[in-house]
C-alpha atoms as a PDB file:
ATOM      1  CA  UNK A   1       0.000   0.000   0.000  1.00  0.00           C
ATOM      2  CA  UNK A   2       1.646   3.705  -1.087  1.00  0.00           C
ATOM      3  CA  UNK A   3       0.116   5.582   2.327  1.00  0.00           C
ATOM      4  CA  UNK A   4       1.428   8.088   3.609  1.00  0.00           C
ATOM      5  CA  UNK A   5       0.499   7.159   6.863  1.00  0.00           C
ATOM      6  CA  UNK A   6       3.401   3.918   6.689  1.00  0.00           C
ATOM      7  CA  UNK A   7       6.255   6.688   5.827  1.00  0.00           C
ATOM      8  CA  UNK A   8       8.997   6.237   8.885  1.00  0.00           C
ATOM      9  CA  UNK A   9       6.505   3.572  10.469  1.00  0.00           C
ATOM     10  CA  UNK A  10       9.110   1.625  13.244  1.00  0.00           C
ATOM     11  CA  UNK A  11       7.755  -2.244  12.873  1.00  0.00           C
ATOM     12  CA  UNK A  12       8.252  -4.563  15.016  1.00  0.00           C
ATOM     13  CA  UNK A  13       7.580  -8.252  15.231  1.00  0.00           C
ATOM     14  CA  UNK A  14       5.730 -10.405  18.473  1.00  0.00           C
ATOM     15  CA  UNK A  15       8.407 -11.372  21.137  1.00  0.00           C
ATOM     16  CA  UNK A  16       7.372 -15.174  20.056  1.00  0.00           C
ATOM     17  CA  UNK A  17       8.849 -14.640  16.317  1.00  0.00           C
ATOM     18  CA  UNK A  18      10.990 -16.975  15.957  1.00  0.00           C
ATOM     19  CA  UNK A  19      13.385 -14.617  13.852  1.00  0.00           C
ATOM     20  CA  UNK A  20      12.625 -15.958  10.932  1.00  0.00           C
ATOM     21  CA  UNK A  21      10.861 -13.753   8.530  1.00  0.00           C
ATOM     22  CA  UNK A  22       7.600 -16.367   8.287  1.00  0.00           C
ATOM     23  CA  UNK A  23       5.707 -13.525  10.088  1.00  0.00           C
ATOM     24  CA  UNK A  24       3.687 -10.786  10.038  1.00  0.00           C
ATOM     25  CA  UNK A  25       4.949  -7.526  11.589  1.00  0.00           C
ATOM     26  CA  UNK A  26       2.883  -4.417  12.609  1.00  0.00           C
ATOM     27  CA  UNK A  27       3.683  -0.297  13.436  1.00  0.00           C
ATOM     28  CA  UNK A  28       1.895   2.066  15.798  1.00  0.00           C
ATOM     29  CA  UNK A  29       1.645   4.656  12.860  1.00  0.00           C
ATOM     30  CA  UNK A  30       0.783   8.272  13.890  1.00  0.00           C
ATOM     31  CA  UNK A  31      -2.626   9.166  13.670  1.00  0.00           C
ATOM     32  CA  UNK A  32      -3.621   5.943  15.619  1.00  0.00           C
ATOM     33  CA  UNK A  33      -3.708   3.825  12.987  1.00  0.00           C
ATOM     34  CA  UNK A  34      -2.200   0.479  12.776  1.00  0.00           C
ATOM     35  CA  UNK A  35      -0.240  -1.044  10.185  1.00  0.00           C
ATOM     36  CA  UNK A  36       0.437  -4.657   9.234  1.00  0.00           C
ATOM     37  CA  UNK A  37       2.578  -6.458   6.933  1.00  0.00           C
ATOM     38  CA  UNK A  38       4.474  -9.635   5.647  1.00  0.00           C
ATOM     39  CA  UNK A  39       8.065  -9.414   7.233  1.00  0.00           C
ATOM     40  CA  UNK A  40       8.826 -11.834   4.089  1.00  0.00           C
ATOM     41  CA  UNK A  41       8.224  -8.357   1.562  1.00  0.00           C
ATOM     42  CA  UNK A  42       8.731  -5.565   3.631  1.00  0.00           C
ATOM     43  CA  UNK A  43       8.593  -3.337   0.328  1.00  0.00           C
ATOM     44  CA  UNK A  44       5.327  -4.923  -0.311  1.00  0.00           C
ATOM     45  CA  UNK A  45       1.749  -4.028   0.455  1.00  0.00           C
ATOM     46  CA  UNK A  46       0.454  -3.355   3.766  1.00  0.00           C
ATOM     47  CA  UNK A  47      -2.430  -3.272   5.434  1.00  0.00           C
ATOM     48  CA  UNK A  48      -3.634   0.105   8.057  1.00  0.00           C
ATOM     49  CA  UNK A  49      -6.658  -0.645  10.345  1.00  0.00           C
ATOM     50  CA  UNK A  50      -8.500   2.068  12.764  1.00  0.00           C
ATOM     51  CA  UNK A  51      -7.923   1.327  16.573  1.00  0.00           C
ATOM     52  CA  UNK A  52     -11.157  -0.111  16.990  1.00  0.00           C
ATOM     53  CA  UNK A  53     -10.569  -2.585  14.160  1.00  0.00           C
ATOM     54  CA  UNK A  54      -7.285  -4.071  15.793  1.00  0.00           C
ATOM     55  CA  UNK A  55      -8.547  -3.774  19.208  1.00  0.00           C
ATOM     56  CA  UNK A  56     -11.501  -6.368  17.811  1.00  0.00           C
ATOM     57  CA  UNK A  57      -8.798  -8.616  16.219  1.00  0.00           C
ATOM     58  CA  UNK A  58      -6.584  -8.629  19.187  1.00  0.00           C
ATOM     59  CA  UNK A  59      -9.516  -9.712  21.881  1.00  0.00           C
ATOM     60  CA  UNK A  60     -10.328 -12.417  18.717  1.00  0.00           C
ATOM     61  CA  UNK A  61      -7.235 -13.823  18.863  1.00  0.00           C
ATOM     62  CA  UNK A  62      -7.015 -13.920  22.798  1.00  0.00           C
ATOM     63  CA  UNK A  63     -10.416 -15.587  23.018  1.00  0.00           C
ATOM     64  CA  UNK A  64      -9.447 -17.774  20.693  1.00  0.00           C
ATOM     65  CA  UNK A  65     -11.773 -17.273  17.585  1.00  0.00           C
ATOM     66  CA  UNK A  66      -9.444 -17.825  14.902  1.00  0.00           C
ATOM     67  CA  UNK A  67      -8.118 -21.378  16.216  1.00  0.00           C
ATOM     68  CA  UNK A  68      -8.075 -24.740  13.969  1.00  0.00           C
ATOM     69  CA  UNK A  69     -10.464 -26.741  15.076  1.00  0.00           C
ATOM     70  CA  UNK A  70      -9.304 -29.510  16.605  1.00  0.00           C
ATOM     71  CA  UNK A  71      -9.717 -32.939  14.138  1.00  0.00           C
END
């Protein structure tokens, strides 16, 4: 994505990388947006989502919504 809201953005991958670049990694951006992206293509397209949006994501993730079911 070509936003200017991703210029100088400081990413960051989760403490539980394990340093490979098989993962996403996501910036605080000014304005309060926040921006994700494939550490694999850095140069690549991103992906900005409002507070709200990520906040929803985060609390899915935490209450497990987006595990595999188990077989």
């Amino acid at each position: 994505m070509s936003d200017d809201r991703l210029a100088g953005a400081k990413w960051f991958k989760s403490t539980r990388s394990s340093g490979n670049h098989e993962c996403v990694e996501v910036a605080f951006l000014d304005g309060g947006g926040i921006g994700v992206r494939d550490s694999k293509n850095p140069t690549g397209p991103a992906l900005v989502f409002t507070p709200g949006e990520w906040e929803a994501f985060t609390a899915g993730v935490q209450d497990g919504e987006f595990s595999r079911p188990k077989a």
